[in-house]
PDB file of N, CA and C in Angstrom:
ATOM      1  N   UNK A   1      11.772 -35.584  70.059  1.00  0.00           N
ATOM      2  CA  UNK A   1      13.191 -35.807  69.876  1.00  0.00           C
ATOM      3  C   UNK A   1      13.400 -36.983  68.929  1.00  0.00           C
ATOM      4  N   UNK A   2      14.551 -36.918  68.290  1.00  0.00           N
ATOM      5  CA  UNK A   2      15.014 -37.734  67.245  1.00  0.00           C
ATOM      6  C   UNK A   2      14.543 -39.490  67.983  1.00  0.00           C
ATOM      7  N   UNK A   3      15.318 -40.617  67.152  1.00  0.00           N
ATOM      8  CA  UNK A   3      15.335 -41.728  67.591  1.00  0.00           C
ATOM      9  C   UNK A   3      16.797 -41.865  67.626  1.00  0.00           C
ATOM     10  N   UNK A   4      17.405 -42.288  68.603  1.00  0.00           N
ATOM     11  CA  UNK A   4      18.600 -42.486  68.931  1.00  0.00           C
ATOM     12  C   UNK A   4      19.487 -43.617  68.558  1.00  0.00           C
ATOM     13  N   UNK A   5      20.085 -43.809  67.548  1.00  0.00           N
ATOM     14  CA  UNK A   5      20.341 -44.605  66.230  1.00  0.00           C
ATOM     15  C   UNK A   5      21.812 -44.942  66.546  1.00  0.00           C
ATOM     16  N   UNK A   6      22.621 -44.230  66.608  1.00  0.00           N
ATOM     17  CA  UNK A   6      24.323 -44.566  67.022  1.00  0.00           C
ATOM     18  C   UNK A   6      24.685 -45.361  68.403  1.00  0.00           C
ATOM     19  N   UNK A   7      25.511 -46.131  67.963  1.00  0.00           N
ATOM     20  CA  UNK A   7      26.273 -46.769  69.703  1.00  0.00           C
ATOM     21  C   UNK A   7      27.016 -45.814  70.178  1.00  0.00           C
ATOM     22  N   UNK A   8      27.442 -44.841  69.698  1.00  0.00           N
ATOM     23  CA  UNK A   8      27.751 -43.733  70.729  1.00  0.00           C
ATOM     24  C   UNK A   8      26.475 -42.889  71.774  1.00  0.00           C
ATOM     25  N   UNK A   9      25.705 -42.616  70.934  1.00  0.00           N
ATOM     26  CA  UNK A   9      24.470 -42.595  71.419  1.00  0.00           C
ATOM     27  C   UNK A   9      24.006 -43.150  72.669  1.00  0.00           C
ATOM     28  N   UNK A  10      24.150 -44.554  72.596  1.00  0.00           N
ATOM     29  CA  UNK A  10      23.752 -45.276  73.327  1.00  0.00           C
ATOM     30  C   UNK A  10      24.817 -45.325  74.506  1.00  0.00           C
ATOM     31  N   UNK A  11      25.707 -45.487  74.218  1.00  0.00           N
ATOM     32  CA  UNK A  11      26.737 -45.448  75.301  1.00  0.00           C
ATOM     33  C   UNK A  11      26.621 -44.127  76.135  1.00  0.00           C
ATOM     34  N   UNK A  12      26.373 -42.857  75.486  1.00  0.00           N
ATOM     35  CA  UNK A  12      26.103 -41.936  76.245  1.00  0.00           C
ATOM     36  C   UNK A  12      24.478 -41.855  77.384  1.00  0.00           C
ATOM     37  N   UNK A  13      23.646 -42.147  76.889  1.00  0.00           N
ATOM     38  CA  UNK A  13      22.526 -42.435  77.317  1.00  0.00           C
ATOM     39  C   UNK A  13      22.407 -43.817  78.559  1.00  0.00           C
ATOM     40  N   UNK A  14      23.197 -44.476  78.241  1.00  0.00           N
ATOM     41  CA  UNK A  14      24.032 -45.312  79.476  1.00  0.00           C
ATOM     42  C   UNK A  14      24.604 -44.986  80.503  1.00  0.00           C
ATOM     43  N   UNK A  15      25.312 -43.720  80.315  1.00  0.00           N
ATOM     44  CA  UNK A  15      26.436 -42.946  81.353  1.00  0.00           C
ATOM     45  C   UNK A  15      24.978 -42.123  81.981  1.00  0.00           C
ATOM     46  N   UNK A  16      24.054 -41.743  81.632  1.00  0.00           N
ATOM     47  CA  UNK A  16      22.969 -41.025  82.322  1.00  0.00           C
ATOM     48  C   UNK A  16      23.405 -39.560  81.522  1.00  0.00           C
ATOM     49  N   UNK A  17      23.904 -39.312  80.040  1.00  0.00           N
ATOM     50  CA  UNK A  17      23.591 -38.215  79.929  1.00  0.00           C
ATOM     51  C   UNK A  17      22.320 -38.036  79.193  1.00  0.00           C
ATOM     52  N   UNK A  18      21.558 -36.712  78.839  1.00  0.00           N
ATOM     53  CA  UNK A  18      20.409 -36.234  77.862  1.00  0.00           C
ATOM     54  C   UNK A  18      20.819 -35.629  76.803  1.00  0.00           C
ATOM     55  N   UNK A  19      20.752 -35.564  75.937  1.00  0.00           N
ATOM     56  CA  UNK A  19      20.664 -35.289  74.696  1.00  0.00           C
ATOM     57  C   UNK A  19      19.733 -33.945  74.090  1.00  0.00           C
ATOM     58  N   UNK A  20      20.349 -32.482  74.168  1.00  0.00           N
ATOM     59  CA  UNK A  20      19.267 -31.558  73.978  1.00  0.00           C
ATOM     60  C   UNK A  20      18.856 -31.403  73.167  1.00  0.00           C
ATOM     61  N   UNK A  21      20.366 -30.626  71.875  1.00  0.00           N
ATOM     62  CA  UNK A  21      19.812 -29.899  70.822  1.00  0.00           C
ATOM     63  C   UNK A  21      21.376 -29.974  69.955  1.00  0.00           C
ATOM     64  N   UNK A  22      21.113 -30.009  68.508  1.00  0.00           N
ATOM     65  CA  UNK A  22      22.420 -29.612  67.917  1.00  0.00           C
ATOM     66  C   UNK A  22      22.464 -28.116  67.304  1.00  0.00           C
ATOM     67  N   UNK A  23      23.895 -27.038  67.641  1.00  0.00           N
ATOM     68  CA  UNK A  23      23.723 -25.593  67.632  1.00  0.00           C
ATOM     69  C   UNK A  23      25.131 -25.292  66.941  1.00  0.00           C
ATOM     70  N   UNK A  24      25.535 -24.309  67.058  1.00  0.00           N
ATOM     71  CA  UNK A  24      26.801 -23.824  66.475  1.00  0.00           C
ATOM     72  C   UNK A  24      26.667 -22.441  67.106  1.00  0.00           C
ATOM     73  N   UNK A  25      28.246 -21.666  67.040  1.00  0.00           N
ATOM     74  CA  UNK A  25      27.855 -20.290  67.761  1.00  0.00           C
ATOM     75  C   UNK A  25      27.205 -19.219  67.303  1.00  0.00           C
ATOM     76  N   UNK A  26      26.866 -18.372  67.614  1.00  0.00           N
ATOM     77  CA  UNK A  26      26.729 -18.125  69.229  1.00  0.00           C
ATOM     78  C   UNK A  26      26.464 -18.825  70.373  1.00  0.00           C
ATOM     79  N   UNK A  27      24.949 -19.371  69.678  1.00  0.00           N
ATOM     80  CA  UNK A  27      24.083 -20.459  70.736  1.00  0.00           C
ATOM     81  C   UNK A  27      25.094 -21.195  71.261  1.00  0.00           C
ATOM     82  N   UNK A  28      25.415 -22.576  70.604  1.00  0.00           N
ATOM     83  CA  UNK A  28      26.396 -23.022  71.750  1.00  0.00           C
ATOM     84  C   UNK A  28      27.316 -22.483  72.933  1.00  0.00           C
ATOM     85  N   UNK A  29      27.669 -21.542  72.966  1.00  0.00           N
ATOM     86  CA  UNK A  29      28.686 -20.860  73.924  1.00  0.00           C
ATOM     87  C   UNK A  29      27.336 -20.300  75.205  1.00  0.00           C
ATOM     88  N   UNK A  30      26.455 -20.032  74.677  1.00  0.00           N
ATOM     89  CA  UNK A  30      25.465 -19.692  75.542  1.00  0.00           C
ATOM     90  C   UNK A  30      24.963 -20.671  75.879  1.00  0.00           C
ATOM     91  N   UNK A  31      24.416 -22.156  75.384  1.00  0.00           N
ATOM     92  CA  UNK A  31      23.755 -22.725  76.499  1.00  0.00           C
ATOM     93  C   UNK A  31      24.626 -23.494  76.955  1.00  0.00           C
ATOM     94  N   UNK A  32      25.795 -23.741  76.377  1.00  0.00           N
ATOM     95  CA  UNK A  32      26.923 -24.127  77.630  1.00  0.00           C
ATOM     96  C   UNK A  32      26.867 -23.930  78.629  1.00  0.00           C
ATOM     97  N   UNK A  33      27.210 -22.211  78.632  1.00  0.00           N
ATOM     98  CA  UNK A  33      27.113 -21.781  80.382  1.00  0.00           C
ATOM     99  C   UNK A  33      25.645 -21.281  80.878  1.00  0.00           C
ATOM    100  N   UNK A  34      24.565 -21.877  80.360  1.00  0.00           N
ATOM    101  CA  UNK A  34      23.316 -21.954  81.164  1.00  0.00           C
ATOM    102  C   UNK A  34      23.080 -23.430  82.112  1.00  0.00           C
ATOM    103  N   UNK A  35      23.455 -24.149  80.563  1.00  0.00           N
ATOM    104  CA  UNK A  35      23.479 -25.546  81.581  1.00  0.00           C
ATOM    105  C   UNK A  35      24.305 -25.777  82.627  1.00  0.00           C
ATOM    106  N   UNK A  36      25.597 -25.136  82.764  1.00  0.00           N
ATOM    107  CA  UNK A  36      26.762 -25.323  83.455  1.00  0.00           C
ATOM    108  C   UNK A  36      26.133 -24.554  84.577  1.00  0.00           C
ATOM    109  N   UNK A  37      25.777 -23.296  84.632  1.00  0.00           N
ATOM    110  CA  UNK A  37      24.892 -22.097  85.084  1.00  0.00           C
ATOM    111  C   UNK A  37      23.760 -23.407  86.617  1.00  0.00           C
ATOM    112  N   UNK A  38      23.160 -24.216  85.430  1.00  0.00           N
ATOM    113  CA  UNK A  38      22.039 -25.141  86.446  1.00  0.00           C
ATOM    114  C   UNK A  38      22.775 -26.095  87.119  1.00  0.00           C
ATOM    115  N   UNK A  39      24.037 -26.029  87.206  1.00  0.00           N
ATOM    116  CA  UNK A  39      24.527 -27.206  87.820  1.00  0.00           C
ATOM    117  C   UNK A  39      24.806 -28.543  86.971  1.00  0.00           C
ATOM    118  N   UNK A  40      24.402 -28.650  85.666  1.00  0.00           N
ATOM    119  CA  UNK A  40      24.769 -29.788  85.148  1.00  0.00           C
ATOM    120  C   UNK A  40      26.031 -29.461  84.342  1.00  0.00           C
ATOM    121  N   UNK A  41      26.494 -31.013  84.095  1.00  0.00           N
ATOM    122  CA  UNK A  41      27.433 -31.370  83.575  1.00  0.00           C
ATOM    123  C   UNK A  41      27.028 -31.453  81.792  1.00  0.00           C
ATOM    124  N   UNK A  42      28.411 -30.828  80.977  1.00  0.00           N
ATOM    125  CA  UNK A  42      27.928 -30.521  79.781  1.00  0.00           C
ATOM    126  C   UNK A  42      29.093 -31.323  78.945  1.00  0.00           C
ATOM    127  N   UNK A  43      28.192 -32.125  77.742  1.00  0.00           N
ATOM    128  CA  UNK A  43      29.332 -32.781  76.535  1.00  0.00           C
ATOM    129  C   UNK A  43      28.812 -32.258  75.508  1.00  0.00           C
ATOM    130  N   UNK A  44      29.859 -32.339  74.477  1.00  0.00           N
ATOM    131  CA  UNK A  44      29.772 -31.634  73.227  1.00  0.00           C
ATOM    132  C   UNK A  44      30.216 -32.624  72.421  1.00  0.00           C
ATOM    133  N   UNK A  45      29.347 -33.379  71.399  1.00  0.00           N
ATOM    134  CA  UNK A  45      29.823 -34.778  70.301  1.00  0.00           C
ATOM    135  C   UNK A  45      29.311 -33.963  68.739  1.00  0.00           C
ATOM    136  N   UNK A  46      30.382 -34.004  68.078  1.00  0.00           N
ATOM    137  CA  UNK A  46      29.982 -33.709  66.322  1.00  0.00           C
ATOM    138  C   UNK A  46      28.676 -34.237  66.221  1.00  0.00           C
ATOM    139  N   UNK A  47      27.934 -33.429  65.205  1.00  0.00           N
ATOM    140  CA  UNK A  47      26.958 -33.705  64.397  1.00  0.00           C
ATOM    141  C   UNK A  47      26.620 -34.724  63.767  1.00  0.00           C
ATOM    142  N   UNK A  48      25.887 -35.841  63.628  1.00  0.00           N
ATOM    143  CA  UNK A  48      26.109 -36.884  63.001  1.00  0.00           C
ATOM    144  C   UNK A  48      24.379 -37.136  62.243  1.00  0.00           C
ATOM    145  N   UNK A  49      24.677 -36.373  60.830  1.00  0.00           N
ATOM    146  CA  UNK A  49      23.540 -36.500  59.716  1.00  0.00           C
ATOM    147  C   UNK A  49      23.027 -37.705  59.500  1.00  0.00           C
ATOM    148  N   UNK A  50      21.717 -37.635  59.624  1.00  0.00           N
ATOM    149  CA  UNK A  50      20.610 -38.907  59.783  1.00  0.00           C
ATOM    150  C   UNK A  50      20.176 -39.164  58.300  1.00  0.00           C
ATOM    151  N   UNK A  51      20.535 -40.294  58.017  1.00  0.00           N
ATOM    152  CA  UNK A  51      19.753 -39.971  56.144  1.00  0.00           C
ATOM    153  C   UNK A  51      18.589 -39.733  56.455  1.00  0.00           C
ATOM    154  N   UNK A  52      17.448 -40.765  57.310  1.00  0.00           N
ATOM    155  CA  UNK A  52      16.915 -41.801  57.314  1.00  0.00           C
ATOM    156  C   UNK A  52      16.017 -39.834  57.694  1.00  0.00           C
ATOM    157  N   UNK A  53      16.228 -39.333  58.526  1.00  0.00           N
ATOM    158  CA  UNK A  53      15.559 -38.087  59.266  1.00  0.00           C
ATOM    159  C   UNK A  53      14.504 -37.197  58.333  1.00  0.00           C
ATOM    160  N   UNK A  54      13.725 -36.850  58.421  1.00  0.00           N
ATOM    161  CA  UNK A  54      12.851 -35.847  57.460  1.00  0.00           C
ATOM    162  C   UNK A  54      13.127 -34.708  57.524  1.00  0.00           C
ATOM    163  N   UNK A  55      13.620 -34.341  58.643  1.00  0.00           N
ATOM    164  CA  UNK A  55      13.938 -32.768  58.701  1.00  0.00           C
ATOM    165  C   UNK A  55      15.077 -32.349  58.170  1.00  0.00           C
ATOM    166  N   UNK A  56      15.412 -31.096  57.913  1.00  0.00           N
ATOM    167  CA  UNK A  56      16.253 -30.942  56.683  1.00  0.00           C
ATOM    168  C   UNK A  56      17.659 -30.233  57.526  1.00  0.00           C
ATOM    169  N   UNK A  57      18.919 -31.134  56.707  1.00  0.00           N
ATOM    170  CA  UNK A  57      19.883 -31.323  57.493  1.00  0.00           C
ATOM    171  C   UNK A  57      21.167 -30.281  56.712  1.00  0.00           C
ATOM    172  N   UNK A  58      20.759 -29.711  55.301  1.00  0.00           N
ATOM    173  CA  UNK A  58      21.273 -29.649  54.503  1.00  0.00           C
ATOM    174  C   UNK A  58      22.553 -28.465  55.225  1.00  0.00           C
ATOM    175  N   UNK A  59      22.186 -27.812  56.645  1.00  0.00           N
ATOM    176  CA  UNK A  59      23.649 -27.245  57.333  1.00  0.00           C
ATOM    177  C   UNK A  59      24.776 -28.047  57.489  1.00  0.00           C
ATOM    178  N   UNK A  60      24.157 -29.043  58.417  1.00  0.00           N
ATOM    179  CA  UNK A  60      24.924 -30.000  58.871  1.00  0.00           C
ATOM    180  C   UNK A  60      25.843 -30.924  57.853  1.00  0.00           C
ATOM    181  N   UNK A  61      25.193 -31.005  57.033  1.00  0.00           N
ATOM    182  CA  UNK A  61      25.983 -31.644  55.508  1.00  0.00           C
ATOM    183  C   UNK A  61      26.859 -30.556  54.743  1.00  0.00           C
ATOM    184  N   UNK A  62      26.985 -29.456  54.915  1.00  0.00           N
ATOM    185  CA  UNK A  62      27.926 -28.807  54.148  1.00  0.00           C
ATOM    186  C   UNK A  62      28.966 -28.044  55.221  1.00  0.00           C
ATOM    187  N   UNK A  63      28.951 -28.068  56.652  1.00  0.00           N
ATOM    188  CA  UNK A  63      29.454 -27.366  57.635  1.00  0.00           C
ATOM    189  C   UNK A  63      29.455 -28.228  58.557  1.00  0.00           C
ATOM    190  N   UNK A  64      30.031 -29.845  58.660  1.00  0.00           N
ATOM    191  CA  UNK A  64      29.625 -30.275  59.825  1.00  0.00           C
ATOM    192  C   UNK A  64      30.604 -29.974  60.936  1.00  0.00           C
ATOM    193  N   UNK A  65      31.937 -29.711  60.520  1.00  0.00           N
ATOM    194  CA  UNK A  65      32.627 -29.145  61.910  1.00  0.00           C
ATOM    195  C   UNK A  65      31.968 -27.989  62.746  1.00  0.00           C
ATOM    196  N   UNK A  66      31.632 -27.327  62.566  1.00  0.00           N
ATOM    197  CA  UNK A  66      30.995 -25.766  63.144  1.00  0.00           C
ATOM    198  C   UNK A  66      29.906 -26.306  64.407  1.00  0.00           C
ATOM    199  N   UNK A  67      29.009 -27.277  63.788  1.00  0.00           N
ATOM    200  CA  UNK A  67      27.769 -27.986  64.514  1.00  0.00           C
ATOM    201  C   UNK A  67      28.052 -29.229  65.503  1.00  0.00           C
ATOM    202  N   UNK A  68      27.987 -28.645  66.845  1.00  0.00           N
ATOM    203  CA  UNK A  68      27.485 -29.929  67.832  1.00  0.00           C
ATOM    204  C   UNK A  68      26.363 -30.025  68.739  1.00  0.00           C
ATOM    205  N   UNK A  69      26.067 -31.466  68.936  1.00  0.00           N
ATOM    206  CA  UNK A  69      24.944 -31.867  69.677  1.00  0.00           C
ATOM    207  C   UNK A  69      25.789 -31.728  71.236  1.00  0.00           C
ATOM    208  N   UNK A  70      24.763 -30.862  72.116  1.00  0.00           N
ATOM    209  CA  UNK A  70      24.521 -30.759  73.696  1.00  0.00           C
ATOM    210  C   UNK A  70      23.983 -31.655  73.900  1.00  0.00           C
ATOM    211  N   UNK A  71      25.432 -32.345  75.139  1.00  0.00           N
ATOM    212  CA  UNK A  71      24.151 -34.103  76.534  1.00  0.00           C
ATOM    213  C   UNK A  71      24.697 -32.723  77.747  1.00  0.00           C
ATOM    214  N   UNK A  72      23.227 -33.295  78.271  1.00  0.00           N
ATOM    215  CA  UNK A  72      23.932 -32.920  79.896  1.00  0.00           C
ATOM    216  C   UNK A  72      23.465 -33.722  80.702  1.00  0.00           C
ATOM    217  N   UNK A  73      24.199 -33.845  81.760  1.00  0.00           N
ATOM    218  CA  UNK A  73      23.542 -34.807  82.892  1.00  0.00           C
ATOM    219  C   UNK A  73      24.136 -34.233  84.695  1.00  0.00           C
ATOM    220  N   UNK A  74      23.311 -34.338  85.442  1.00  0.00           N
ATOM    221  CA  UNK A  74      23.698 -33.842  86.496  1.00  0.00           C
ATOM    222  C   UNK A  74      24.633 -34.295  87.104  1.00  0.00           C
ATOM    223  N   UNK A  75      25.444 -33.270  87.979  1.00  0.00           N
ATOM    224  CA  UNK A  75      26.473 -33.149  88.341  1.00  0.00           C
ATOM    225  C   UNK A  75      26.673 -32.957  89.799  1.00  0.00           C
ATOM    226  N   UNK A  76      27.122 -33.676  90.608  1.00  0.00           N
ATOM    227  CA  UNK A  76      27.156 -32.847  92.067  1.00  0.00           C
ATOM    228  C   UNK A  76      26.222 -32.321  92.548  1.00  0.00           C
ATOM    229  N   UNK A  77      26.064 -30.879  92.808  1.00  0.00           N
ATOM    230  CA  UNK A  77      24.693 -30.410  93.536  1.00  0.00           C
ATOM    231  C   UNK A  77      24.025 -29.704  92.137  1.00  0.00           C
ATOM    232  N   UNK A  78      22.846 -30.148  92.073  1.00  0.00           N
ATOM    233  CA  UNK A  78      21.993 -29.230  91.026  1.00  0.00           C
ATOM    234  C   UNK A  78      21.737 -27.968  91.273  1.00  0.00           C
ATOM    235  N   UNK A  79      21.296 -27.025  90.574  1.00  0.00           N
ATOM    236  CA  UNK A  79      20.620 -26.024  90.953  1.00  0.00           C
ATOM    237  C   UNK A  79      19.002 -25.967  90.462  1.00  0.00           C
ATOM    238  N   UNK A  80      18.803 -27.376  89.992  1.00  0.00           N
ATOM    239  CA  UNK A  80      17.140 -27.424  89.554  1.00  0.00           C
ATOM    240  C   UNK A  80      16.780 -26.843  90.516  1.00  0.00           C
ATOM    241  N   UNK A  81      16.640 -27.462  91.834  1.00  0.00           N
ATOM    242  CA  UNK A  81      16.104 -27.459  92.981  1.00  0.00           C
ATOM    243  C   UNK A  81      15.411 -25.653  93.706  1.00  0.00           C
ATOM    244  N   UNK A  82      16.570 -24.932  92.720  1.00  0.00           N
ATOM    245  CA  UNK A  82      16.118 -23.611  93.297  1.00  0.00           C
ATOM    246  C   UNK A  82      15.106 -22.870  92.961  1.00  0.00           C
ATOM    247  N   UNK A  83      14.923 -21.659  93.843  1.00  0.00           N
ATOM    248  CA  UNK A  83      13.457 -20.875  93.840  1.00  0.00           C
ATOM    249  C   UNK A  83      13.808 -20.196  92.106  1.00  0.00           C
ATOM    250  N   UNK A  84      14.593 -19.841  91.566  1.00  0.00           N
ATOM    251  CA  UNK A  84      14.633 -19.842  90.792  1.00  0.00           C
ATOM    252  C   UNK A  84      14.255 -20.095  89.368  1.00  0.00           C
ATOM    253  N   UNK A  85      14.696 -21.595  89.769  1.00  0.00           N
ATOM    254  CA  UNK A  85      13.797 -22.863  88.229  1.00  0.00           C
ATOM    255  C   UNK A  85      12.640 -22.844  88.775  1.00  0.00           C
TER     256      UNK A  85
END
């Protein structure tokens, strides 16, 4: 995973959320309700292009409304716990 560079960032990672993946739809609408699905709690923060990053960002720089980064953090009762996971 990236290095976590923004004070938003940090402020989130403070509140106890995780930080998954940045997607656009379809995907997003789907692991929304997977994570929601496990019992966690789900945020959705704009894309925010890393110069500094090696991997190539060049979506995110021409489409950044479309693209957000998934935190989740647990919520109430999990469903990790089940025979399931």
């Amino acid at each position: 995973m990236a290095e976590i560079k923004t004070r938003e960032d940090q402020e989130l990672l403070a509140d106890g959320w995780t930080r998954q993946f940045n997607t656009d739809e379809p995907r997003l609408s789907e692991a929304l309700e997977m994570y929601q699905q496990m019992g966690l709690e789900v945020h959705l923060e704009p894309v925010i292009v890393d110069p500094d990053s090696e991997t190539c960002q060049m979506c995110f720089e021409q489409d950044c409304d479309r693209y957000k980064t998934i935190w989740t953090r647990p919520s109430g009762q999990s469903r990790l716990d089940d025979d399931l996971f």
